[in-house]
C-alpha atoms as a PDB file:
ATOM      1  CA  UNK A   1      15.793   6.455  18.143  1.00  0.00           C
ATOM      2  CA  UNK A   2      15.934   2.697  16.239  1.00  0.00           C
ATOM      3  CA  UNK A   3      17.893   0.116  17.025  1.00  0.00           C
ATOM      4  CA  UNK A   4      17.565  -1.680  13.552  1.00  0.00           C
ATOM      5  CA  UNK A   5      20.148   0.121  11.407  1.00  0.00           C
ATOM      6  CA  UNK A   6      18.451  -0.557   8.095  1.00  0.00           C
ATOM      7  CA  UNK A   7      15.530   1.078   9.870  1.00  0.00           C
ATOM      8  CA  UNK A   8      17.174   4.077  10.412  1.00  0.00           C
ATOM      9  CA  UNK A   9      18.409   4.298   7.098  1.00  0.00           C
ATOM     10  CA  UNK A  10      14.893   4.138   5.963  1.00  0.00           C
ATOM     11  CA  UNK A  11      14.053   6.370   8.277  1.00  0.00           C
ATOM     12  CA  UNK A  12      16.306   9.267   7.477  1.00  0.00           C
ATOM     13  CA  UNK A  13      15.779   8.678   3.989  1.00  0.00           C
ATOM     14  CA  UNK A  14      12.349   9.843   4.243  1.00  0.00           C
ATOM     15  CA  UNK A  15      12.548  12.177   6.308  1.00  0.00           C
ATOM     16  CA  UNK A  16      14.957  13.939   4.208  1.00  0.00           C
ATOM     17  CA  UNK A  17      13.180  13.898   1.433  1.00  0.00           C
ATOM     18  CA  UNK A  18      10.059  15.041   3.316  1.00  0.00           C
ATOM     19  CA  UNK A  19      12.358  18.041   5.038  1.00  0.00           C
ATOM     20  CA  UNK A  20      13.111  19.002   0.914  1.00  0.00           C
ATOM     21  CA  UNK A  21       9.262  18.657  -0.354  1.00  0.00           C
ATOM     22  CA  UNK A  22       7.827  20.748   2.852  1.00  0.00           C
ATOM     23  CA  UNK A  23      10.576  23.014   3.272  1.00  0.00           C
ATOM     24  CA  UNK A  24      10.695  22.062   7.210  1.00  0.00           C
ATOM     25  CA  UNK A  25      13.653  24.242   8.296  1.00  0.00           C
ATOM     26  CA  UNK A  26      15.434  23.814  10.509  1.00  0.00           C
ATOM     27  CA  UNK A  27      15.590  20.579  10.888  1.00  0.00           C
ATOM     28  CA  UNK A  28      19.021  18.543  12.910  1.00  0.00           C
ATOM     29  CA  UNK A  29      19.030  14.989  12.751  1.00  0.00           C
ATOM     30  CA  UNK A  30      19.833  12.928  15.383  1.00  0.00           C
ATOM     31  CA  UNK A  31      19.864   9.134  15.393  1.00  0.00           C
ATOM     32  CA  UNK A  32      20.980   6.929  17.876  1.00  0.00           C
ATOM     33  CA  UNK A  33      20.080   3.287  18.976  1.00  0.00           C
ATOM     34  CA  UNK A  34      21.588   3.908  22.662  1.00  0.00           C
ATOM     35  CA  UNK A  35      18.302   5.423  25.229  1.00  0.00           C
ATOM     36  CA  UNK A  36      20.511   7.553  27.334  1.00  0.00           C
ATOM     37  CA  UNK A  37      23.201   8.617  24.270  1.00  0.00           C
ATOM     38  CA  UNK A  38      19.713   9.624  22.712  1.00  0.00           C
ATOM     39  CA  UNK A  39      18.145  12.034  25.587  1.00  0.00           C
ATOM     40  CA  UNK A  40      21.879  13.770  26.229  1.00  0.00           C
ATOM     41  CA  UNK A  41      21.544  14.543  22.669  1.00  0.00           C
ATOM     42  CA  UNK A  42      17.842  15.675  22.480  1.00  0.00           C
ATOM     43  CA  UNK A  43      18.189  17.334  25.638  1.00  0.00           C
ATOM     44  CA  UNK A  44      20.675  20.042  24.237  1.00  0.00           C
ATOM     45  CA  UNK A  45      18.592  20.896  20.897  1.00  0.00           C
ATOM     46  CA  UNK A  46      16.110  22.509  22.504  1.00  0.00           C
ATOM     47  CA  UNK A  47      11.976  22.445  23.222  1.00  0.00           C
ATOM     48  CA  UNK A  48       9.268  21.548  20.687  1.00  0.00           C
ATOM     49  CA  UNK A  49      11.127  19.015  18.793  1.00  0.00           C
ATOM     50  CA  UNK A  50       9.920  16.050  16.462  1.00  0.00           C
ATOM     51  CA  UNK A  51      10.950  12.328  18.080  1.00  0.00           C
ATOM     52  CA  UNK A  52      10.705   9.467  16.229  1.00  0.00           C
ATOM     53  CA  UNK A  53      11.222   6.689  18.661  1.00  0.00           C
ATOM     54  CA  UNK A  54      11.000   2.702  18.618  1.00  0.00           C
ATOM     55  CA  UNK A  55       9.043   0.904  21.629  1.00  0.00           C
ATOM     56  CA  UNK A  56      11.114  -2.152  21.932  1.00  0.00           C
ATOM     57  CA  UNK A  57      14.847  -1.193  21.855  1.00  0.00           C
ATOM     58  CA  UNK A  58      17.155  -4.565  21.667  1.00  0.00           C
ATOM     59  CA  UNK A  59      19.350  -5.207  24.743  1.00  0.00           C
ATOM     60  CA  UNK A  60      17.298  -2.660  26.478  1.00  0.00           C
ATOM     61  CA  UNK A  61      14.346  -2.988  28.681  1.00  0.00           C
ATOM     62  CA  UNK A  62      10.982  -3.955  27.671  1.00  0.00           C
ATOM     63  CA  UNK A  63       9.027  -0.849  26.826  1.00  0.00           C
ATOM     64  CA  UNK A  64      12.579   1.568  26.641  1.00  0.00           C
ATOM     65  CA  UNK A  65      11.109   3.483  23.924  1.00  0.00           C
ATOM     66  CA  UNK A  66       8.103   4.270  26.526  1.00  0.00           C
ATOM     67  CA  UNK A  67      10.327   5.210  28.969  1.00  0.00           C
ATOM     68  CA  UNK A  68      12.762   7.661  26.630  1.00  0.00           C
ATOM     69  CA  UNK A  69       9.456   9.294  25.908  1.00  0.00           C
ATOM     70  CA  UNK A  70       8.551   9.814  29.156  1.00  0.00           C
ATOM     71  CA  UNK A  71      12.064  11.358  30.211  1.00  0.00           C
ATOM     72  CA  UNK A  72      11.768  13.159  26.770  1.00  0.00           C
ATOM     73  CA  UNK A  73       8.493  15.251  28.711  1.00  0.00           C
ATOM     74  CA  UNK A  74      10.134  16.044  31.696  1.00  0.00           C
ATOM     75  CA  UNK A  75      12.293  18.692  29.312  1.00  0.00           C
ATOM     76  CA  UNK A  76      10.428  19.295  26.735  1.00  0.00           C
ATOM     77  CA  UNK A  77       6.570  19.015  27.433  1.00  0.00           C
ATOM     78  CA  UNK A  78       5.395  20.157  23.779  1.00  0.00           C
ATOM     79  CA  UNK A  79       7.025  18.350  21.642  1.00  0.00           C
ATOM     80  CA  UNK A  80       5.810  15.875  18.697  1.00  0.00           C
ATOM     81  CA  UNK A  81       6.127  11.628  19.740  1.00  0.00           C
ATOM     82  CA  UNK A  82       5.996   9.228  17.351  1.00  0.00           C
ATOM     83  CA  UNK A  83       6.239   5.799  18.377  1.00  0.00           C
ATOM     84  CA  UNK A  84       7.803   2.914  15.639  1.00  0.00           C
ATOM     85  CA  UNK A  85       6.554  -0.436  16.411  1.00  0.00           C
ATOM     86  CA  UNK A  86       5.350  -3.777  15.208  1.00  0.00           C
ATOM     87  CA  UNK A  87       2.545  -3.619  17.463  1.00  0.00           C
ATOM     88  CA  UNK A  88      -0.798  -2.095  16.984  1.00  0.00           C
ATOM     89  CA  UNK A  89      -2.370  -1.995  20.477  1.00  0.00           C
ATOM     90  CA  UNK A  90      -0.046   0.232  22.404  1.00  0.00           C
ATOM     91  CA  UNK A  91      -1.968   2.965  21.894  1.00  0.00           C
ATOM     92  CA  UNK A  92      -3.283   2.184  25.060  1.00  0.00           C
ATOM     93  CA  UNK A  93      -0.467   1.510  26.940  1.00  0.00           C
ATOM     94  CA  UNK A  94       1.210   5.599  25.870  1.00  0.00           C
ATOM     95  CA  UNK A  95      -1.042   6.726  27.545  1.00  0.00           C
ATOM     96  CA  UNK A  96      -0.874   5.078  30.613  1.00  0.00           C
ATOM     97  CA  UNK A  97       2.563   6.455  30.557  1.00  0.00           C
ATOM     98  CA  UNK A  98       1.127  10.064  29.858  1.00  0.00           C
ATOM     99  CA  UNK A  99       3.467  10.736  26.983  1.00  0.00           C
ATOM    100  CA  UNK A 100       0.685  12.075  24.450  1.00  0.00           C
ATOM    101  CA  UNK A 101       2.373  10.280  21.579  1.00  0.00           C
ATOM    102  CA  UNK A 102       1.395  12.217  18.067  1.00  0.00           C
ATOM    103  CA  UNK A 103       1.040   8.794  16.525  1.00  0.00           C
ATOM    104  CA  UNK A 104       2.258   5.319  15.196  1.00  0.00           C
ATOM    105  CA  UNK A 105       4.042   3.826  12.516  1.00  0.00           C
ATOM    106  CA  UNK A 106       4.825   0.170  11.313  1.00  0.00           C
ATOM    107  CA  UNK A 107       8.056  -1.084  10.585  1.00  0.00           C
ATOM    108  CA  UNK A 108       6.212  -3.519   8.075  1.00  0.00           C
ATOM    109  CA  UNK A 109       4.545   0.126   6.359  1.00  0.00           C
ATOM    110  CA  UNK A 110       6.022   0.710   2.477  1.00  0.00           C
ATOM    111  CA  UNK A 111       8.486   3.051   1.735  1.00  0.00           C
ATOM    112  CA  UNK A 112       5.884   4.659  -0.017  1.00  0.00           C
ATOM    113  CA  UNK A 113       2.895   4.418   2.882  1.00  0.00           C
ATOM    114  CA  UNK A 114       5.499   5.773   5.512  1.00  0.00           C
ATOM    115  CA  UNK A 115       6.209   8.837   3.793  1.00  0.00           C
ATOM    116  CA  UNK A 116       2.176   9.470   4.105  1.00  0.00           C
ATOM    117  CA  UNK A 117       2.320   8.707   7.227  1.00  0.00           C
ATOM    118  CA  UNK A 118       5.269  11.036   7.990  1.00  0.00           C
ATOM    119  CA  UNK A 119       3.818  13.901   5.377  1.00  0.00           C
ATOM    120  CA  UNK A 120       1.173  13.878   7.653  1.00  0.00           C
ATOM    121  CA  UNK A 121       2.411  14.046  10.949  1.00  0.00           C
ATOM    122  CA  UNK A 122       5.015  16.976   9.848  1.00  0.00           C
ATOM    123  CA  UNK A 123       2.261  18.834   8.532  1.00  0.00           C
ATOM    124  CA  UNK A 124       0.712  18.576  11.725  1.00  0.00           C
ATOM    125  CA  UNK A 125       3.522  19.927  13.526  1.00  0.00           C
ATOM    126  CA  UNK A 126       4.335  22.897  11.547  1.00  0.00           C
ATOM    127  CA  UNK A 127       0.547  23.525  11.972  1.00  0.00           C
ATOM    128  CA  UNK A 128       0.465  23.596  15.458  1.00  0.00           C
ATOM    129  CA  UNK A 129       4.025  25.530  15.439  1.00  0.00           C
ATOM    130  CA  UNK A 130       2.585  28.362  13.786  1.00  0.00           C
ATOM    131  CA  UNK A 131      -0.689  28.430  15.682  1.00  0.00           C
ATOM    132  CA  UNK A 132       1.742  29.026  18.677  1.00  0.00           C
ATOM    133  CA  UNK A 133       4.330  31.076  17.292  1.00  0.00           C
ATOM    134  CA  UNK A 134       2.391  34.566  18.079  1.00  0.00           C
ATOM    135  CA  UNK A 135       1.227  33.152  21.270  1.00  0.00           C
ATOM    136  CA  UNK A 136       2.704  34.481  24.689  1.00  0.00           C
ATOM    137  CA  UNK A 137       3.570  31.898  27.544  1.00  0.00           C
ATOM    138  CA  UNK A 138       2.179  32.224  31.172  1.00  0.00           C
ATOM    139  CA  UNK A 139       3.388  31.287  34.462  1.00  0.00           C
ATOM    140  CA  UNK A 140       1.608  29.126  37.018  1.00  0.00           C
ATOM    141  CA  UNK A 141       3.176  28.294  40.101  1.00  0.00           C
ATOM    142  CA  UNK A 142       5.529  30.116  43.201  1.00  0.00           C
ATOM    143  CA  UNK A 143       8.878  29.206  43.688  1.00  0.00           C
ATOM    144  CA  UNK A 144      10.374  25.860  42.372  1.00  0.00           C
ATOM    145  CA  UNK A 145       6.987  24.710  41.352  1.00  0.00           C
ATOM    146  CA  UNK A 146       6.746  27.468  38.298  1.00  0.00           C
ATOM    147  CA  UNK A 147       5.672  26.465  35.334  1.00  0.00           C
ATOM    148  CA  UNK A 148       5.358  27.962  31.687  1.00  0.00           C
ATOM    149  CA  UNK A 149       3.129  27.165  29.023  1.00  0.00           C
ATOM    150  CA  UNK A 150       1.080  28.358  25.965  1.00  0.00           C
ATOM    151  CA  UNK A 151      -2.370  28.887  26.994  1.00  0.00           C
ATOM    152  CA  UNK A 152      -3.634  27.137  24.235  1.00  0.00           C
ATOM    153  CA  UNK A 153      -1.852  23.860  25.851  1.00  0.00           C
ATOM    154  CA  UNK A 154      -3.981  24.070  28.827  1.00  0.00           C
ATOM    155  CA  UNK A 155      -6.663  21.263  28.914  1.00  0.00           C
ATOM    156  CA  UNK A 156      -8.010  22.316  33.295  1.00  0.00           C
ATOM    157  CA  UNK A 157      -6.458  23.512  36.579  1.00  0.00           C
ATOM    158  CA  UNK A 158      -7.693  21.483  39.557  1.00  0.00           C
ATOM    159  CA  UNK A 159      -7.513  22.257  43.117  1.00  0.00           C
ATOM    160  CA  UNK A 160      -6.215  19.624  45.323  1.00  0.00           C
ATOM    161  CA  UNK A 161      -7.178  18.582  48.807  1.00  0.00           C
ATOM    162  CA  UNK A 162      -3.808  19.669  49.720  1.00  0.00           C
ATOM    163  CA  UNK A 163      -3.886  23.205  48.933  1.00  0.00           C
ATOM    164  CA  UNK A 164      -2.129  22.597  45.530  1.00  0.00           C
ATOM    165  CA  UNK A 165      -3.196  22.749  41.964  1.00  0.00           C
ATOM    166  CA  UNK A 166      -3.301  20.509  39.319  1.00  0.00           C
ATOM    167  CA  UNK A 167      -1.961  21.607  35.687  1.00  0.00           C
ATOM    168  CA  UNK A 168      -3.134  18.998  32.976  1.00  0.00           C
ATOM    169  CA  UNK A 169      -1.831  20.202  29.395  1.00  0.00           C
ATOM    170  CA  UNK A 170      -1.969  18.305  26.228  1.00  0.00           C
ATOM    171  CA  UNK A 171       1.081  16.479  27.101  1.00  0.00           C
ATOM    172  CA  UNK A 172       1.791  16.752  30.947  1.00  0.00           C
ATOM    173  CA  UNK A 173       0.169  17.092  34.202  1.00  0.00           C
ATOM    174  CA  UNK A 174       2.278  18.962  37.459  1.00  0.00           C
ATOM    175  CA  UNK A 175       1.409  20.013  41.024  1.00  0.00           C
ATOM    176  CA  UNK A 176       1.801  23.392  42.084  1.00  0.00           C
ATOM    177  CA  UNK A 177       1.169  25.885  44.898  1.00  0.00           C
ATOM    178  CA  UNK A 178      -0.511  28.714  43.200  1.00  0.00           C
ATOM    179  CA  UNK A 179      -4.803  29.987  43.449  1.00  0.00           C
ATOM    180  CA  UNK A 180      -7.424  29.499  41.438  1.00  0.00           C
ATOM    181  CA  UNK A 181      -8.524  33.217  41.326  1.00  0.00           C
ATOM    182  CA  UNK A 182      -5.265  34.230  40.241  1.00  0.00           C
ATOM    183  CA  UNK A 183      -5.205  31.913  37.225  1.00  0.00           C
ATOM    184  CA  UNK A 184      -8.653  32.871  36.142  1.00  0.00           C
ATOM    185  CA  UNK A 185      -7.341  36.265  35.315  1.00  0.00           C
ATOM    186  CA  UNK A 186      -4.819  34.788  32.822  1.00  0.00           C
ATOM    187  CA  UNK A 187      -6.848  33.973  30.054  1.00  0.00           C
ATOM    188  CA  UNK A 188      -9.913  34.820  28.315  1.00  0.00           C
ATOM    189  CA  UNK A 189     -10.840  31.235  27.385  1.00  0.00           C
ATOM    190  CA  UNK A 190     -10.249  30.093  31.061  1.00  0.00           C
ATOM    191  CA  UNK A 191     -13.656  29.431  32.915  1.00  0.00           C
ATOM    192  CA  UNK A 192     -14.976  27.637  35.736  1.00  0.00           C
ATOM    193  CA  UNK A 193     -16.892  24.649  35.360  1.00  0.00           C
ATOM    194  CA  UNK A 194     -16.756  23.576  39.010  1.00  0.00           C
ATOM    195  CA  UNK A 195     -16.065  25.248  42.040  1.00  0.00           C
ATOM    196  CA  UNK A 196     -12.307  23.744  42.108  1.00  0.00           C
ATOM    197  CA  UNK A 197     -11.415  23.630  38.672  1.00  0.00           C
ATOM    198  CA  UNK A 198     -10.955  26.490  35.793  1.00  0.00           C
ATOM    199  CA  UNK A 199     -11.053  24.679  32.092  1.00  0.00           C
ATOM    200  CA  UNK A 200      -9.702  25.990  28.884  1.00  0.00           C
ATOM    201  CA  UNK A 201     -13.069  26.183  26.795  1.00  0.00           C
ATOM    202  CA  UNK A 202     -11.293  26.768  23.524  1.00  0.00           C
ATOM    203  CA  UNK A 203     -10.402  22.778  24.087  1.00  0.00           C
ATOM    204  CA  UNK A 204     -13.108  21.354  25.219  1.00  0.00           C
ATOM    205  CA  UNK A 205     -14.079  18.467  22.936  1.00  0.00           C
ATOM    206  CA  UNK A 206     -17.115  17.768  24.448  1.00  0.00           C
ATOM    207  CA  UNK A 207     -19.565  17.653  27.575  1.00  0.00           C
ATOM    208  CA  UNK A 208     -20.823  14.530  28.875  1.00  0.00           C
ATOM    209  CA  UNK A 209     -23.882  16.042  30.757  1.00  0.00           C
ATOM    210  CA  UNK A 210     -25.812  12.838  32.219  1.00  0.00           C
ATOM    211  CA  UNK A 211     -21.885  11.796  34.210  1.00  0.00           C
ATOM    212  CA  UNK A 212     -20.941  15.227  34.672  1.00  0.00           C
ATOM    213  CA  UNK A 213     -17.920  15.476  33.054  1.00  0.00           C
ATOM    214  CA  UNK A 214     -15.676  17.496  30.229  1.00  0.00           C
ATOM    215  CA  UNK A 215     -14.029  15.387  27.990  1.00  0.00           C
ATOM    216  CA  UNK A 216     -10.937  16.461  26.118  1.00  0.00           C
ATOM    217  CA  UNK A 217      -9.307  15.528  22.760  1.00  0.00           C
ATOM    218  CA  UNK A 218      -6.469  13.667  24.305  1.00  0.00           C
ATOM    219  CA  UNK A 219      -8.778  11.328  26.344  1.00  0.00           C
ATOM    220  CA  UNK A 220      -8.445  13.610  29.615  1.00  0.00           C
ATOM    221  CA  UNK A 221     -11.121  14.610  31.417  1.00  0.00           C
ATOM    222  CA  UNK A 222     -12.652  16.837  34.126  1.00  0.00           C
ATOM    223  CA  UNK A 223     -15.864  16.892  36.363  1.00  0.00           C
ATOM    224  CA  UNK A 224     -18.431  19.316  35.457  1.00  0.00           C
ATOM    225  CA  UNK A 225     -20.754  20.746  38.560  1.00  0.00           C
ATOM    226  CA  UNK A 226     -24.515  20.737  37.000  1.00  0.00           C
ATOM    227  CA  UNK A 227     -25.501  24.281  37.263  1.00  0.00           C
ATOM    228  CA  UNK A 228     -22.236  25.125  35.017  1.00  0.00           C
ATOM    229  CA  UNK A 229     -22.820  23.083  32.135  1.00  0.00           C
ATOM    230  CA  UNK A 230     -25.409  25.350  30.141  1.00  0.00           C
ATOM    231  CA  UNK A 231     -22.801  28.460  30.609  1.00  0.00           C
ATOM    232  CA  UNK A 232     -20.253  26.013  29.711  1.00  0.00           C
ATOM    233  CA  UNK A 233     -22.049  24.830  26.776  1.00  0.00           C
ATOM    234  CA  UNK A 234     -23.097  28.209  25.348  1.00  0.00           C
ATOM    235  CA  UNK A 235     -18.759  28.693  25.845  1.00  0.00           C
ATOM    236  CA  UNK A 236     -17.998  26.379  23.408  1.00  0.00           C
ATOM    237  CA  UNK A 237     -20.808  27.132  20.934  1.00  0.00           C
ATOM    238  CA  UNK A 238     -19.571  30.150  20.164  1.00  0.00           C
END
């Protein structure tokens, strides 16, 4: 989503070209310098998509490119952001809006420096869609707070003082009413590190043993109780 059309132009052009040289199939493109035209679009094409999406959108809010992205998660959680901009510090500011974005670009970059960049990033995501493509969802949740994910997404589950849990993945975070001893038993790699929260240990980037705490790839984290973090630690080691 650009609103410049030389941009998108330049845009497609690569990608195209990148779609021929990795043999990325399939791959529909859709561009479109209207927010809302955009997400009735993406909506339809299904989960697990690649989004290539511009901050500042002309004659739009400030930040619209923020907010598509964060619409963009509430249908499809997993898929690959990438933010176009002429800024460099908003890095930031995604993730105050907890949209996991993949990465950045430059509208400044060369032709030649932002197919790299895009090489890259697509190799990324055909990695990760392969790691996943064997991979069997589960089911948190009762009623209309179900949700379905790859295990390998999960980051921890949190109980809440409500009698709720928390779900933080890699790219969103939802409430539900479910137990923690029933999602134990969903996973080998989940384990509890506290007595109110189960954590993933397969993505656990590392522990943080004089504040307590788990620390995740994606700048999440998770409180660690002290007599866990030698079992935890002896997880991840092997």
């Amino acid at each position: 989503m650009e609103d410049d059309l030389m941009q998108q132009a330049r845009m497609e052009r690569c990608i195209r070209k990148l779609q021929k040289e990795l043999n990325f199939n399939p791959m529909i493109l859709t561009v479109e310098s209207d927010p809302d035209k955009f997400l009735q679009v993406v909506e339809s094409k299904g989960t697990n998509q690649l989004y290539l999406l511009d901050i500042d959108i002309e004659g739009h809010s400030e930040k619209a490119g923020l907010e598509t992205a964060k619409k963009i998660r509430t249908f499809d959680p997993y898929g690959a952001i990438i933010f176009i901009t002429t800024h460099e510090n908003y890095a930031e500011v995604t993730y105050k809006y907890k949209v996991s974005a993949l990465g950045f670009i430059k509208k400044e970059d060369s032709d030649d420096y932002l197919i790299e960049e895009l090489r890259s990033y697509l190799i990324h995501v055909i990695e990760d869609q392969e790691k996943v493509s064997d991979e069997e969802q589960i089911s948190v949740g009762q009623f209309h707070s179900k949700l379905q994910f790859y295990p390998s997404e999960a980051l921890f589950f949190e109980a809440t003082a409500n009698r709720e849990i928390e779900v933080v993945t890699k790219h969103s975070r939802a409430l539900v009413k479910d137990k923690l001893k029933d999602i134990i038993k969903l996973h080998d790699d989940f384990v509890f590190c506290h007595r109110s929260i189960i954590v993933n240990k397969r993505n656990i980037f590392r522990i943080d043993r004089e504040n307590r705490l788990i620390h995740f790839e994606n700048e999440e984290y998770c409180p660690i109780s002290s007599r866990k973090i030698s079992e935890i630690k002896r997880y991840i080691q092997n």
